[in-house]
N, C-alpha and C. Protein backbone atom coordinates (compact mmCIF):
# COMPACT_ATOMS: atom_id res chain seq x y z
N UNK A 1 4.54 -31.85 68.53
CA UNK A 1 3.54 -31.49 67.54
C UNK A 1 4.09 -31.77 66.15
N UNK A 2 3.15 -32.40 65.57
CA UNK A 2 3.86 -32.65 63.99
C UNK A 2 2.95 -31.65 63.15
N UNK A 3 3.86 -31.38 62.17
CA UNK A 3 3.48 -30.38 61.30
C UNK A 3 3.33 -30.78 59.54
N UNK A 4 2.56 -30.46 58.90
CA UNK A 4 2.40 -31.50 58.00
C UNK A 4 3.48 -30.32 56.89
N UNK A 5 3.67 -31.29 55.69
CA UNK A 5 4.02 -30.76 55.15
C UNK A 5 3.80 -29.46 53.87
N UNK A 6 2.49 -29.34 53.84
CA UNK A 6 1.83 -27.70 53.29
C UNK A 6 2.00 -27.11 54.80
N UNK A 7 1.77 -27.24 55.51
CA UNK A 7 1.97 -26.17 56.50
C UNK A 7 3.09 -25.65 57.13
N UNK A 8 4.48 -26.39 56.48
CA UNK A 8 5.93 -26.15 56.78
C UNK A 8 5.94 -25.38 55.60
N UNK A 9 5.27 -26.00 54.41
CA UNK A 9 6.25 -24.82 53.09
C UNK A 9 5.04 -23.36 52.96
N UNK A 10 3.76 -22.84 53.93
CA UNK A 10 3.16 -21.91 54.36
C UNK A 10 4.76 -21.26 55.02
N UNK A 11 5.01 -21.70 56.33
CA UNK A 11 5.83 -21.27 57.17
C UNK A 11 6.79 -20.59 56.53
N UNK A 12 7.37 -21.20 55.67
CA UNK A 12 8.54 -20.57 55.13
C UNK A 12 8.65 -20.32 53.48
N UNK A 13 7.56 -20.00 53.10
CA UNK A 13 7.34 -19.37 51.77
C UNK A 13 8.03 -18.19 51.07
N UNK A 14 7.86 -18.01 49.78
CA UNK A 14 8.21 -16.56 49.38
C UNK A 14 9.66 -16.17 49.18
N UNK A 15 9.83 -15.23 49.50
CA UNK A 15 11.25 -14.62 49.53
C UNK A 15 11.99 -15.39 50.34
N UNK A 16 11.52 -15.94 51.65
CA UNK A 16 12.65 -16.58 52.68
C UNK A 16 12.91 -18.00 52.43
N UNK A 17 12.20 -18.77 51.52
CA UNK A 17 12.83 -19.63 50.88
C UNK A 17 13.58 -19.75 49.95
N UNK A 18 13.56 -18.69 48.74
CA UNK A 18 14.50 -17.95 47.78
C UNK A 18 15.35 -17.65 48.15
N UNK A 19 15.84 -16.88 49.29
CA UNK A 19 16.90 -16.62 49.59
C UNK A 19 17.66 -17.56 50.55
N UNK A 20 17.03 -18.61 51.30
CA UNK A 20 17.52 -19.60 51.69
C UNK A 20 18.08 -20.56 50.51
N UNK A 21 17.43 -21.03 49.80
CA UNK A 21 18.11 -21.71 48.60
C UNK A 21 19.54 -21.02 47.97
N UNK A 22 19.20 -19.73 47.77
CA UNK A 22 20.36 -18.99 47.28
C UNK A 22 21.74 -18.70 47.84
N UNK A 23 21.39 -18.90 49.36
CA UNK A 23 22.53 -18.32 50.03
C UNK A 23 23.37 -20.10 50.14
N UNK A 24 22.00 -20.97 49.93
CA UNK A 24 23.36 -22.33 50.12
C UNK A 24 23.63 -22.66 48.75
N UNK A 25 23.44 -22.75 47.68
CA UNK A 25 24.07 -22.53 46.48
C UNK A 25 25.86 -21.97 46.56
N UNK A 26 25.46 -20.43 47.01
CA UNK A 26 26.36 -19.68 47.30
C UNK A 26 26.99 -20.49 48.44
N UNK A 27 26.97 -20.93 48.91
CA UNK A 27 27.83 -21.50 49.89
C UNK A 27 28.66 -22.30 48.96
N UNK A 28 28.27 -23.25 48.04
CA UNK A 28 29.19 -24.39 47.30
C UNK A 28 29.63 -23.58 46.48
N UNK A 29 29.53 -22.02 46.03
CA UNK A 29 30.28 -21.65 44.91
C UNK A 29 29.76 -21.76 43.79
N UNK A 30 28.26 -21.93 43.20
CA UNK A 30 27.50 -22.52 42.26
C UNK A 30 27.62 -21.58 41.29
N UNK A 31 27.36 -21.52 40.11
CA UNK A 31 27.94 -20.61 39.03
C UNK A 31 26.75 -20.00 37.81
N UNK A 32 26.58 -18.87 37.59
CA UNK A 32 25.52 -18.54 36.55
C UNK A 32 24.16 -19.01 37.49
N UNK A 33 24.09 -18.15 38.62
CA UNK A 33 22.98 -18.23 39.20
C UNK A 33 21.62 -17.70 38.88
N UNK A 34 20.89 -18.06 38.55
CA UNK A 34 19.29 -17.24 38.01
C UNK A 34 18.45 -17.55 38.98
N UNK A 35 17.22 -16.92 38.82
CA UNK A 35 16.05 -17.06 39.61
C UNK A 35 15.31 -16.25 38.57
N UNK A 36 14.20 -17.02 38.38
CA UNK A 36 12.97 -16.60 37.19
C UNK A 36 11.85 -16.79 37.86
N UNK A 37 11.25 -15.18 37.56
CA UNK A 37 9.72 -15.18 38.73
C UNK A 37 9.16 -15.53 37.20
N UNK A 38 8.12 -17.01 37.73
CA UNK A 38 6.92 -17.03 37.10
C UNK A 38 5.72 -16.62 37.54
N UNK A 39 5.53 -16.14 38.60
CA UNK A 39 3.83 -16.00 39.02
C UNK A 39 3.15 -15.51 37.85
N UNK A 40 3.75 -14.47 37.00
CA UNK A 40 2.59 -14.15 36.33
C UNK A 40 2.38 -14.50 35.26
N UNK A 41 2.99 -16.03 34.63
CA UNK A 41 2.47 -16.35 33.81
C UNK A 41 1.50 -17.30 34.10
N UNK A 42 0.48 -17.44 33.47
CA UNK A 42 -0.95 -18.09 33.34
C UNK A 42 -0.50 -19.87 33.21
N UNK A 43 0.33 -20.22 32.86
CA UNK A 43 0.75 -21.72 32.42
C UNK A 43 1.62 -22.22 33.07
N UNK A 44 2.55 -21.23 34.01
CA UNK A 44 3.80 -21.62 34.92
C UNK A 44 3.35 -23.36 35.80
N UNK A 45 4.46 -23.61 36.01
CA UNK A 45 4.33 -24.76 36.93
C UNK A 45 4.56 -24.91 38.30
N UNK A 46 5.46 -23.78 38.79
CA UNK A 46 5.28 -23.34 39.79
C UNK A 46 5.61 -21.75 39.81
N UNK A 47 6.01 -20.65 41.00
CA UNK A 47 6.38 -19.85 41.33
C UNK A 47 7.27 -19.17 40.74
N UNK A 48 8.34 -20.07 40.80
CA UNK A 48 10.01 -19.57 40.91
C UNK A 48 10.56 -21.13 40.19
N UNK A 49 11.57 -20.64 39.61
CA UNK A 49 12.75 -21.50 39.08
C UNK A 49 14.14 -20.85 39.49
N UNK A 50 15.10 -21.65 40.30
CA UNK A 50 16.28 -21.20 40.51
C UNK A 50 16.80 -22.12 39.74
N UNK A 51 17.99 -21.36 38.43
CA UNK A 51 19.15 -22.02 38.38
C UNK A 51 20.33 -21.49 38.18
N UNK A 52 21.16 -22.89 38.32
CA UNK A 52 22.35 -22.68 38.63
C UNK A 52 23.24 -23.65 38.29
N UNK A 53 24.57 -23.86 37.78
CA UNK A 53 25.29 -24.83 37.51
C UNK A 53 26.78 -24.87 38.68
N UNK A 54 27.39 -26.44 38.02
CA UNK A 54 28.99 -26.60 38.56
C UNK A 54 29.34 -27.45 37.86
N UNK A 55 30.56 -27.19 38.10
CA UNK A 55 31.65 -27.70 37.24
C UNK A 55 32.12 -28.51 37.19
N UNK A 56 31.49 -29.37 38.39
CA UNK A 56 31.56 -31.14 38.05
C UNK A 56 30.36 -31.80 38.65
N UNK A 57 30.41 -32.63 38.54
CA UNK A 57 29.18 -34.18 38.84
C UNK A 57 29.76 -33.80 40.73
N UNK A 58 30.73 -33.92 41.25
CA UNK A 58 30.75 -33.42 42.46
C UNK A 58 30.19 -32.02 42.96
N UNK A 59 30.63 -31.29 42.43
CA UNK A 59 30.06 -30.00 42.95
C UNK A 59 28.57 -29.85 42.50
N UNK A 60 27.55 -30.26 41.87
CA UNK A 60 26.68 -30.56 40.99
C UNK A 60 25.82 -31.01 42.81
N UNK A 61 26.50 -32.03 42.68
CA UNK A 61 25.79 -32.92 44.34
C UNK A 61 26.04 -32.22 45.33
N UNK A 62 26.81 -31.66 45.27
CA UNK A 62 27.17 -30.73 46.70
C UNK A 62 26.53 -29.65 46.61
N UNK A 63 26.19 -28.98 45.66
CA UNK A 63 25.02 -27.84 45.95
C UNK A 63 23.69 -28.11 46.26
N UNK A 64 23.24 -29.42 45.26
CA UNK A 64 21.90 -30.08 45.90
C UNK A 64 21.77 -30.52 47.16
N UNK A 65 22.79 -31.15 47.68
CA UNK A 65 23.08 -31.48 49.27
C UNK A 65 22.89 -30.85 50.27
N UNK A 66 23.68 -29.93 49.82
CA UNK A 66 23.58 -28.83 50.54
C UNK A 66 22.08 -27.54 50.45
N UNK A 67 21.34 -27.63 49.48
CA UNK A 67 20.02 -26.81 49.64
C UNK A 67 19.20 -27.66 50.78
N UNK A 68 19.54 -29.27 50.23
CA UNK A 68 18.36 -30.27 50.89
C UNK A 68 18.80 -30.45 52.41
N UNK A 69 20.17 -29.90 53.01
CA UNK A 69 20.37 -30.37 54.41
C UNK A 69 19.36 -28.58 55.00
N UNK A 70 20.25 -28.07 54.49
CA UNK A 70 20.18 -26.43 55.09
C UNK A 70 18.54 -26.17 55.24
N UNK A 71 17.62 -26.46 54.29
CA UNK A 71 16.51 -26.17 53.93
C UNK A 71 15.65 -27.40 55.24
N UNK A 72 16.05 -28.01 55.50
CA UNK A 72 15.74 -29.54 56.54
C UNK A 72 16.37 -28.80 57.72
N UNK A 73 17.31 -28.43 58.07
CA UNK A 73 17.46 -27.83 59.30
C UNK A 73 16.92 -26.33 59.43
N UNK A 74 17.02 -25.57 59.00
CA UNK A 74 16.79 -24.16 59.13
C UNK A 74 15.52 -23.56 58.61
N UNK A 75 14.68 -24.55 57.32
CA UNK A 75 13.49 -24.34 57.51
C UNK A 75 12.18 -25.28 57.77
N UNK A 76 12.90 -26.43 58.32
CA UNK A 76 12.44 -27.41 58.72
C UNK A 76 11.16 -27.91 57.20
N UNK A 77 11.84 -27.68 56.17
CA UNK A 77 10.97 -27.86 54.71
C UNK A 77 11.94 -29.34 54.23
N UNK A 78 11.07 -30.48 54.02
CA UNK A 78 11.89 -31.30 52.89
C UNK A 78 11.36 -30.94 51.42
N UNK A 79 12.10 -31.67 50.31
CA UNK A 79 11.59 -31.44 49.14
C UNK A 79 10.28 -32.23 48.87
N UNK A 80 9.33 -32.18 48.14
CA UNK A 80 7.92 -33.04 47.64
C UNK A 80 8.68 -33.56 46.46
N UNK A 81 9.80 -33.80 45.90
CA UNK A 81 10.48 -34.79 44.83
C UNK A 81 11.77 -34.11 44.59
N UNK A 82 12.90 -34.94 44.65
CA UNK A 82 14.15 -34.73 43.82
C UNK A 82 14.20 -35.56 42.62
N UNK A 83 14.83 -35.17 42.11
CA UNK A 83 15.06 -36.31 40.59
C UNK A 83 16.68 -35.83 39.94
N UNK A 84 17.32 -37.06 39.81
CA UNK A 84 18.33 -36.72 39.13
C UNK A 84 20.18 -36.63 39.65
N UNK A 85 19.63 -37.02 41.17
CA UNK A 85 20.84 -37.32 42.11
C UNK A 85 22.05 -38.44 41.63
N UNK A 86 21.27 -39.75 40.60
CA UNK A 86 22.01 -40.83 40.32
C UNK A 86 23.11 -40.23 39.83
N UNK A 87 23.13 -39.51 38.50
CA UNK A 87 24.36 -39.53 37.69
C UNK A 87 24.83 -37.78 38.19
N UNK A 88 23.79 -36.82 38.83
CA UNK A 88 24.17 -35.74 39.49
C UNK A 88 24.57 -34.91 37.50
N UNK A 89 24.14 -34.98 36.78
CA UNK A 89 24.15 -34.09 35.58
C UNK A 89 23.14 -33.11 36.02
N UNK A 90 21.81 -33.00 36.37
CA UNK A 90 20.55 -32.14 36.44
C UNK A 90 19.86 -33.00 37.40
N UNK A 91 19.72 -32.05 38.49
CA UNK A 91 19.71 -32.17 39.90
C UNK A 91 18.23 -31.18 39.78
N UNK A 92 17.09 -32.00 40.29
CA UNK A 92 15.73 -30.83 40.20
C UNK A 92 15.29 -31.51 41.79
N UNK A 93 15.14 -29.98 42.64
CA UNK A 93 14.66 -30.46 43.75
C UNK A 93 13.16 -29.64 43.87
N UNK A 94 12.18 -30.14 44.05
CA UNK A 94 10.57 -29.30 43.82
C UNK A 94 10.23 -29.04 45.68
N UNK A 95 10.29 -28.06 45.35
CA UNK A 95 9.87 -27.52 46.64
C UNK A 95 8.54 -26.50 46.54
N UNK A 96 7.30 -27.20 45.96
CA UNK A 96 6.28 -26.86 45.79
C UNK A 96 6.33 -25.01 45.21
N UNK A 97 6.32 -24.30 45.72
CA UNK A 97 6.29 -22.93 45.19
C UNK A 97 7.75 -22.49 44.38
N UNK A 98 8.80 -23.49 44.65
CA UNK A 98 9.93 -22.64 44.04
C UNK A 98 10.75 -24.21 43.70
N UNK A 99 11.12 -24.56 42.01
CA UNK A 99 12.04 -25.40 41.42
C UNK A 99 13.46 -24.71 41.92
N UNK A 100 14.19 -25.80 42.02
CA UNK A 100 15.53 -25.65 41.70
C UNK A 100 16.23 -26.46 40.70
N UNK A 101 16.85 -25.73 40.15
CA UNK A 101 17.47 -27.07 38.95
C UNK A 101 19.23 -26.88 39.04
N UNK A 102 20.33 -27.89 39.13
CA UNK A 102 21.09 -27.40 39.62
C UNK A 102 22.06 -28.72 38.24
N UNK A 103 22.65 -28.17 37.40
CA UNK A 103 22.97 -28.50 36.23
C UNK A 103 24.44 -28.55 36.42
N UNK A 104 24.93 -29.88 35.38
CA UNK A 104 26.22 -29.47 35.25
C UNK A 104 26.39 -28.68 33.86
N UNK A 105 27.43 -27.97 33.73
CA UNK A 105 27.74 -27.02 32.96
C UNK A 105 26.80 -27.56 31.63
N UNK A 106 27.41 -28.14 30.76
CA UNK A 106 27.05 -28.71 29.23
C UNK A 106 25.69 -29.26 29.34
N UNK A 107 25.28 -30.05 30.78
CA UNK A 107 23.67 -29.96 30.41
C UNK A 107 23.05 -28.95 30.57
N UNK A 108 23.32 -27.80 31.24
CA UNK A 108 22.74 -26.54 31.18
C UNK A 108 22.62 -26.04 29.56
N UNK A 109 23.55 -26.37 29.10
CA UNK A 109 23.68 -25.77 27.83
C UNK A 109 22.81 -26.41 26.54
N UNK A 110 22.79 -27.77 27.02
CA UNK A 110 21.97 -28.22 26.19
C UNK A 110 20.53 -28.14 26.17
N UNK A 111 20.03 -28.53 27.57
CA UNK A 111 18.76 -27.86 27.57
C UNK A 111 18.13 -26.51 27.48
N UNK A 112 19.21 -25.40 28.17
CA UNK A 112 18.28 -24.25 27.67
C UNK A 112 17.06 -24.04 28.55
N UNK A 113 17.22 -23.94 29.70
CA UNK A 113 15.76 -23.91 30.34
C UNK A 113 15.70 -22.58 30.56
N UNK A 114 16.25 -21.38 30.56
CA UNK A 114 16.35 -20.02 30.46
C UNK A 114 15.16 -19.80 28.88
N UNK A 115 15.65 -20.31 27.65
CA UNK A 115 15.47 -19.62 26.67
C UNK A 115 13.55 -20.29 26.82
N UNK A 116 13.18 -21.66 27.87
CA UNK A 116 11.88 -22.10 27.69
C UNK A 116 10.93 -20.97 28.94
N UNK A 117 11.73 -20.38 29.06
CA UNK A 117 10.89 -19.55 30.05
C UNK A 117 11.47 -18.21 30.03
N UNK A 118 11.44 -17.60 28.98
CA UNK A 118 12.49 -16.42 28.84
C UNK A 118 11.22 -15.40 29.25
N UNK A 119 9.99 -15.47 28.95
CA UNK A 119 8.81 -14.67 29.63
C UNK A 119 8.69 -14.45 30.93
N UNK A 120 9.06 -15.16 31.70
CA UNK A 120 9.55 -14.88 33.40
C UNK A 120 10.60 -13.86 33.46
N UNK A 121 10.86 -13.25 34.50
CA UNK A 121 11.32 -12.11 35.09
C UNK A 121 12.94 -12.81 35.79
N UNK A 122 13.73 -12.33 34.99
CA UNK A 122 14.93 -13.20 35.91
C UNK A 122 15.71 -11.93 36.77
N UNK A 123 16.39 -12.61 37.08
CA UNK A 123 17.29 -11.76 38.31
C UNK A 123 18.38 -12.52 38.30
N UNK A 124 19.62 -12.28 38.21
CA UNK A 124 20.85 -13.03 38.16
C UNK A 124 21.81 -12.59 39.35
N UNK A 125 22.71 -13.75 39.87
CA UNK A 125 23.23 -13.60 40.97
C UNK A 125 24.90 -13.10 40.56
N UNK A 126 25.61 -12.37 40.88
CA UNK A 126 27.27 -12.83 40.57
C UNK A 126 27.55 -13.90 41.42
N UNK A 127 28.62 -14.61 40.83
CA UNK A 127 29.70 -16.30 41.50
C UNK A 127 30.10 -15.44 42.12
N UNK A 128 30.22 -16.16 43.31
CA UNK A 128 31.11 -16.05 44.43
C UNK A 128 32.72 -16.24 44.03
């Protein structure tokens, strides 16, 4: 039976994709972890924004790698677009209800995507 893909990211919506993303983050050691509920703003683009940085262009790829294998086996969800794998600086994987953005340090800093959505509800993780 094939299952399309709105009806895989139904399956595993909400919290159990949040915390699936989070726990493989946490697996690579990812650093300054956030998660910003947007539902209730009126203009949001999606749900949820997770971010998170590392401390190099390697570890940068290895946390994205690692959301996109774990999330493909365990919730049988691929992403609907990555962008940003080439040079691995800002790593955005869209998984329809919930962004991930997975930054290296100094582009985190430069963009600021915390201070463009500071009206969302964050929740911060401690580094492993």
């Amino acid at each position: 039976m094939n299952i399309s893909k709105e009806a895989q990211q139904r399956a595993i919506s909400g919290e159990k994709l949040n915390d699936l993303i989070i726990d493989s983050i946490q697996d690579i050691k990812g650093k300054n972890l956030v998660k910003i509920d947007l539902r209730h703003l009126e203009e949001a683009p999606t749900d949820f924004f997770i971010v998170v940085e590392g401390d190099s262009n390697t570890q940068v790829k290895a946390i994205s790698d690692n959301i996109h294998r774990r999330l493909k086996e365990e919730g049988l969800l691929l992403p609907n677009h990555i962008e940003g794998q080439q040079n691995s600086l800002w790593i955005l994987l869209d998984y329809f209800t919930t962004v991930v953005h997975v930054f290296y340090r100094e582009t985190r800093q430069f963009y600021q995507i915390e201070d463009l959505w500071s009206d969302g509800i964050f929740t911060e993780y401690q580094n492993l």
